[in-house]
C-alpha atoms as a PDB file:
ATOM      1  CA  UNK A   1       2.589  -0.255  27.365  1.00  0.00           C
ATOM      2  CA  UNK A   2       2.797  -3.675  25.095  1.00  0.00           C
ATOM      3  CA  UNK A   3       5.705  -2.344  23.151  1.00  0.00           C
ATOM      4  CA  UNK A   4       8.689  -4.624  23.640  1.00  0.00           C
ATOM      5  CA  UNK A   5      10.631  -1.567  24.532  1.00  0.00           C
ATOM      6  CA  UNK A   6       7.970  -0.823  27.422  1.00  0.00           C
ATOM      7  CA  UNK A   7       7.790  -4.617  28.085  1.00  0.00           C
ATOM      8  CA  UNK A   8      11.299  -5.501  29.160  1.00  0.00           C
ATOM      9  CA  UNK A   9      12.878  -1.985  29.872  1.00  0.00           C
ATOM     10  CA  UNK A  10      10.270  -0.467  32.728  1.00  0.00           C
ATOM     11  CA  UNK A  11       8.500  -3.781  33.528  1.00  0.00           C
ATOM     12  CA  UNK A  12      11.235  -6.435  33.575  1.00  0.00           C
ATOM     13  CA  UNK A  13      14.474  -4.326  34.527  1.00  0.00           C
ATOM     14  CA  UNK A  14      12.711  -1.297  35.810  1.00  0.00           C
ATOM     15  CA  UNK A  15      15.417   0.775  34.186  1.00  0.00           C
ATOM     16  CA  UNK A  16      13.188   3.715  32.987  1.00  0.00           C
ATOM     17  CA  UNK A  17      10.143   5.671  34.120  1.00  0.00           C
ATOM     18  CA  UNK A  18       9.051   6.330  30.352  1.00  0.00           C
ATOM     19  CA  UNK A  19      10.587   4.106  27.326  1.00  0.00           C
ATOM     20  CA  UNK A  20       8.621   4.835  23.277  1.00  0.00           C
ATOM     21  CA  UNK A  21       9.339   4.485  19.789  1.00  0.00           C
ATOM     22  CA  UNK A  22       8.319   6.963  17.462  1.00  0.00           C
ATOM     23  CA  UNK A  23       8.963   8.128  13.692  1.00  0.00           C
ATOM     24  CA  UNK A  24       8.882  11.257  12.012  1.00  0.00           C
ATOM     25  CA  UNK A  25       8.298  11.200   8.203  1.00  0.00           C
ATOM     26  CA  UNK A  26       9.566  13.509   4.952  1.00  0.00           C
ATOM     27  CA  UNK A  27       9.405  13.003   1.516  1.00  0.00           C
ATOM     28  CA  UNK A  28      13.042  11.925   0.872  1.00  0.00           C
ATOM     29  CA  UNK A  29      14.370  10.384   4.676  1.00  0.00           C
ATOM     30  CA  UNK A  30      12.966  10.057   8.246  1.00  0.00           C
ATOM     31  CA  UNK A  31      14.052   8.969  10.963  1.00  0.00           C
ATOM     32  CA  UNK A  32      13.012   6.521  13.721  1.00  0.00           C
ATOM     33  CA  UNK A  33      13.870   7.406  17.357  1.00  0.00           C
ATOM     34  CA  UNK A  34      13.399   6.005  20.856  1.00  0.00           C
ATOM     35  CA  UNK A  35      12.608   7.975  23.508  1.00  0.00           C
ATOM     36  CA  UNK A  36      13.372   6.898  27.363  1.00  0.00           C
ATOM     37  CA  UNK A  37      13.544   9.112  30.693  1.00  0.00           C
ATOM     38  CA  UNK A  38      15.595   7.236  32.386  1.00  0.00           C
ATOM     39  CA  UNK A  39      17.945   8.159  36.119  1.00  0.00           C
ATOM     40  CA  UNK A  40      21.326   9.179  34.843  1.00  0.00           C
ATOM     41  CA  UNK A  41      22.975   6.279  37.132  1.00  0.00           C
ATOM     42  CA  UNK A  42      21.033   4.590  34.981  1.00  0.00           C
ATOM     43  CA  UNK A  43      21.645   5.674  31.534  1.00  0.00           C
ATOM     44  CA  UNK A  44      24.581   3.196  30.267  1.00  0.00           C
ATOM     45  CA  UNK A  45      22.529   0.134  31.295  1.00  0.00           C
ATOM     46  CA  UNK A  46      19.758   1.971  29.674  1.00  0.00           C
ATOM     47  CA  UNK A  47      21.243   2.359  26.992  1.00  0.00           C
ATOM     48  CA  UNK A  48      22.653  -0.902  26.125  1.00  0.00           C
ATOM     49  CA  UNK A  49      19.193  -2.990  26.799  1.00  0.00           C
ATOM     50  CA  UNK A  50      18.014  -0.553  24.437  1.00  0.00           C
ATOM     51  CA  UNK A  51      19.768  -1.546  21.370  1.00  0.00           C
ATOM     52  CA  UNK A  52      19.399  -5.257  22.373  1.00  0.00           C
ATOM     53  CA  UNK A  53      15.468  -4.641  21.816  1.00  0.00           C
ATOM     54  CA  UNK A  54      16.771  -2.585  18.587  1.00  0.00           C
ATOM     55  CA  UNK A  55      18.787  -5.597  17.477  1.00  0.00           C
ATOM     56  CA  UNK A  56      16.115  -8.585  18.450  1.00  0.00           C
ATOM     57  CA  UNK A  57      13.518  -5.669  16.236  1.00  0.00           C
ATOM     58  CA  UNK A  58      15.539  -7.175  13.157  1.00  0.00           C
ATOM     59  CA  UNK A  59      14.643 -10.675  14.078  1.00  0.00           C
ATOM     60  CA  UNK A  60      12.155 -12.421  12.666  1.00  0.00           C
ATOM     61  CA  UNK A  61       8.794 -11.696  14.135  1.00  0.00           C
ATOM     62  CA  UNK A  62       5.976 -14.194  14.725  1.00  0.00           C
ATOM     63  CA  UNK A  63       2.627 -13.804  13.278  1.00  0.00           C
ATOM     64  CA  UNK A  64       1.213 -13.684  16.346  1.00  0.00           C
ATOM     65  CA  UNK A  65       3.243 -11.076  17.605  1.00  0.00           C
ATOM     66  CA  UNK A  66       2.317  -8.887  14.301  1.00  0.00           C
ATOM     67  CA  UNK A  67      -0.796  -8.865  14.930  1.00  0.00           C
ATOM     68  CA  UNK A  68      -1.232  -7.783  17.687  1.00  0.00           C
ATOM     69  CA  UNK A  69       1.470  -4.777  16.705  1.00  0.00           C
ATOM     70  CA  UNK A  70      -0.960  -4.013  14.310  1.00  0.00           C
ATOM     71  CA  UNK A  71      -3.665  -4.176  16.754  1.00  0.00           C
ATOM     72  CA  UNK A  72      -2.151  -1.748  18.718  1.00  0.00           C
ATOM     73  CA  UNK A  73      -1.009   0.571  16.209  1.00  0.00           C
ATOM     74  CA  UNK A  74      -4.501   0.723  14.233  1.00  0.00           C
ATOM     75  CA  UNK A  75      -6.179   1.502  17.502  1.00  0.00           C
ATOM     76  CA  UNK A  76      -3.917   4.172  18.631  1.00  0.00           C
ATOM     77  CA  UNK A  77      -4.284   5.328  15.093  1.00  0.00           C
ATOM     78  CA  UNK A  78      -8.215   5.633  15.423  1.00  0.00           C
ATOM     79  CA  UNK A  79      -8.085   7.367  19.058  1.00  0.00           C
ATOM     80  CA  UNK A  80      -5.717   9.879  17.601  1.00  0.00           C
ATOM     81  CA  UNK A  81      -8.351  10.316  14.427  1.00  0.00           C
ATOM     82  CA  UNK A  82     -11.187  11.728  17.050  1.00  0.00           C
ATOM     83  CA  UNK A  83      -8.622  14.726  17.628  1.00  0.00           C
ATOM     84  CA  UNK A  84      -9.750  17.330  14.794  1.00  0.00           C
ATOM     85  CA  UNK A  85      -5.897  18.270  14.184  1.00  0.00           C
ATOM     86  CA  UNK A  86      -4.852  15.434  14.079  1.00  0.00           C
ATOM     87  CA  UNK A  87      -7.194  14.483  11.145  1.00  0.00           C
ATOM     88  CA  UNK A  88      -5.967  17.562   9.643  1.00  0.00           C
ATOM     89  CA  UNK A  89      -2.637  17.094  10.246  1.00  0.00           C
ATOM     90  CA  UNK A  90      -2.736  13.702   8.348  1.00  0.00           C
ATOM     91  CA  UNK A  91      -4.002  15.270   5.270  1.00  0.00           C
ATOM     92  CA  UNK A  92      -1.702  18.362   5.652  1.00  0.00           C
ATOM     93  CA  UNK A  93       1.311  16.318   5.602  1.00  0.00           C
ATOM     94  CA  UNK A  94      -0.371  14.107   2.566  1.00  0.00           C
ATOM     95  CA  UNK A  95      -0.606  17.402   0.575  1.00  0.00           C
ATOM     96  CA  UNK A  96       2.561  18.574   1.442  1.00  0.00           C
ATOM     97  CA  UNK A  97       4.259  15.482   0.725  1.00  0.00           C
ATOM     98  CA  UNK A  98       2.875  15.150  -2.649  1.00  0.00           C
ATOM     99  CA  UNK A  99       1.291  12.043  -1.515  1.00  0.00           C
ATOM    100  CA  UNK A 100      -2.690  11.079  -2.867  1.00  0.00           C
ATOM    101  CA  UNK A 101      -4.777  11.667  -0.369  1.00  0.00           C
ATOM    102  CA  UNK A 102      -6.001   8.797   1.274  1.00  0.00           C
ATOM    103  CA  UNK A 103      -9.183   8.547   4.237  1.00  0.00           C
ATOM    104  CA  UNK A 104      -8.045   7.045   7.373  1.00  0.00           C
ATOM    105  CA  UNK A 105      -9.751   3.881   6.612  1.00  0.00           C
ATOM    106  CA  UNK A 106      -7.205   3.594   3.677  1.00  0.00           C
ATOM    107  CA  UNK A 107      -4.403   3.856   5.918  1.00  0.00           C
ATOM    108  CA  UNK A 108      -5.429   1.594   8.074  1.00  0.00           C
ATOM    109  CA  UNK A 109      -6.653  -0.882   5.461  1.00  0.00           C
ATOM    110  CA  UNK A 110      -3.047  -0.691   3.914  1.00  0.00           C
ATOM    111  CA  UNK A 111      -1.198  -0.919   7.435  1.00  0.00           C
ATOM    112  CA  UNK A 112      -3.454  -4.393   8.068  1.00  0.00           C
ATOM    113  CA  UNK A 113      -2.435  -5.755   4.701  1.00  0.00           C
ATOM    114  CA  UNK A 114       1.493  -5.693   5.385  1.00  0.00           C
ATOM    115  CA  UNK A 115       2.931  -8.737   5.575  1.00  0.00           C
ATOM    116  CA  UNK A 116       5.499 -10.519   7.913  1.00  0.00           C
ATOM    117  CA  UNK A 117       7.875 -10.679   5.118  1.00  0.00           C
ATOM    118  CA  UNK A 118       7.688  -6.677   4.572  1.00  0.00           C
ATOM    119  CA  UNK A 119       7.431  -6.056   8.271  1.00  0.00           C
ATOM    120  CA  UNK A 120      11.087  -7.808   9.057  1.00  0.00           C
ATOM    121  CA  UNK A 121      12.536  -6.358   5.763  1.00  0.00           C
ATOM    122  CA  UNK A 122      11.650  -2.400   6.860  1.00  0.00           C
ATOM    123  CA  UNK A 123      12.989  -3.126  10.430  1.00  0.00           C
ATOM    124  CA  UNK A 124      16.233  -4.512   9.124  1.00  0.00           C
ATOM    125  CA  UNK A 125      16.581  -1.479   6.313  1.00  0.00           C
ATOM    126  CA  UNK A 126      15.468   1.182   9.489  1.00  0.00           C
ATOM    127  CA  UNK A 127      17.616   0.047  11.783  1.00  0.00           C
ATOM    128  CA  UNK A 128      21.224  -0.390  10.823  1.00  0.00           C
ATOM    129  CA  UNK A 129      23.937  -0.138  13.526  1.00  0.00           C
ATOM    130  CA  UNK A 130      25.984   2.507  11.751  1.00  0.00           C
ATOM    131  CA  UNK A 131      23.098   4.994  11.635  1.00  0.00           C
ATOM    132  CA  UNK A 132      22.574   4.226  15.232  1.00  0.00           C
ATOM    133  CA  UNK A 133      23.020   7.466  17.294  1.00  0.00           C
ATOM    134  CA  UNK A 134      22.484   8.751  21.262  1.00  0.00           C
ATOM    135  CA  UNK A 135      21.897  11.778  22.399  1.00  0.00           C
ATOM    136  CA  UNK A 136      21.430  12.366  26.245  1.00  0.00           C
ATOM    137  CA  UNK A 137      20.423  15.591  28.700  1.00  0.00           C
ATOM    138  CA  UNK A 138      21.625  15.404  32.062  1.00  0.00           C
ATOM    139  CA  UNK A 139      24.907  14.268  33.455  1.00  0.00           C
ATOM    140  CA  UNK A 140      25.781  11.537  31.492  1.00  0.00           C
ATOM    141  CA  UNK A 141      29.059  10.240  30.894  1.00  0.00           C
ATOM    142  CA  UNK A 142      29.019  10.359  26.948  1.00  0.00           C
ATOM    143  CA  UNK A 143      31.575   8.652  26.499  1.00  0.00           C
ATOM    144  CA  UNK A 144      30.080   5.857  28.580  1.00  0.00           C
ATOM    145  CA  UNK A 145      26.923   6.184  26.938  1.00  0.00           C
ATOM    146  CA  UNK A 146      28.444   5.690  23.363  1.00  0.00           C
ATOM    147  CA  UNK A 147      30.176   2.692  24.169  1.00  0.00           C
ATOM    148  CA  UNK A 148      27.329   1.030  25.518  1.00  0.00           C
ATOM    149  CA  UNK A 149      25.456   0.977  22.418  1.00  0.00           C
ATOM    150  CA  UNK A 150      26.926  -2.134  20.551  1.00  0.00           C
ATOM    151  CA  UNK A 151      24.065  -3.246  18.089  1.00  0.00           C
ATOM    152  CA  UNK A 152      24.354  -6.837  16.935  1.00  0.00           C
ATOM    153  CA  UNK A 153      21.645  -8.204  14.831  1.00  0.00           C
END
């Protein structure tokens, strides 16, 4: 609810009932997605304010403004920790990946250490315009859809 996605899509323009970000993580690629449920009349407009947050994620950030991203990420990090699979989940997919296995306090110890400079240069190697793609269910013009998604950084 303090994402900038959240912030300006459902509060400000009220375009969307639910709006998040989310990531999903291999060994060699990944991919980062947003996620927004959203009345099909709605969709295009949707869609375009959407990759204005995208673009304005390539920015540079504030300080204050990582912090408390990092605030908000290490605590949904440790609410998720007091599920069982979750904690096994994290070590399943450390295994799996190859990766050392590291304690939850690690992760979040490394996560608190990034710093601005790393944080803007990940968003602007993530999110590139030309991987940029939509996918809708529902009756959405495609078409319409497509076009709306000009990303200028």
């Amino acid at each position: 609810m303090s994402s900038r996605l959240f912030a300006r899509l459902r509060e400000e323009l009220a375009l969307c009932y639910d709006i998040h970000s989310y990531t999903a993580t291999l060994h060699d690629c990944g991919m980062f997605g947003v996620y927004a449920g959203v009345d099909p009349e709605r969709a295009v407009e949707a869609a375009r304010e959407i990759a204005k947050e995208l673009a304005r994620a390539c920015a540079p950030v504030g300080a204050d403004e990582l912090e408390r991203a990092k605030a908000v990420s290490r605590s949904r990090t440790q609410l998720r920790l007091e599920d069982t699979r979750s904690v096994s989940a994290l070590y399943g997919s450390q295994a799996i990946l190859g990766l050392p296995l590291k304690t939850p306090e690690e992760t979040l110890a490394r996560s608190a250490a990034v710093p601005i400079e790393e944080a803007e240069r990940v968003a602007v190697r993530v999110i590139r315009g030309s991987a940029l793609h939509v996918a809708a269910v529902g009756p959405v013009d495609a078409a319409a859809l497509e076009a709306a998604v000009v990303f200028e950084p």
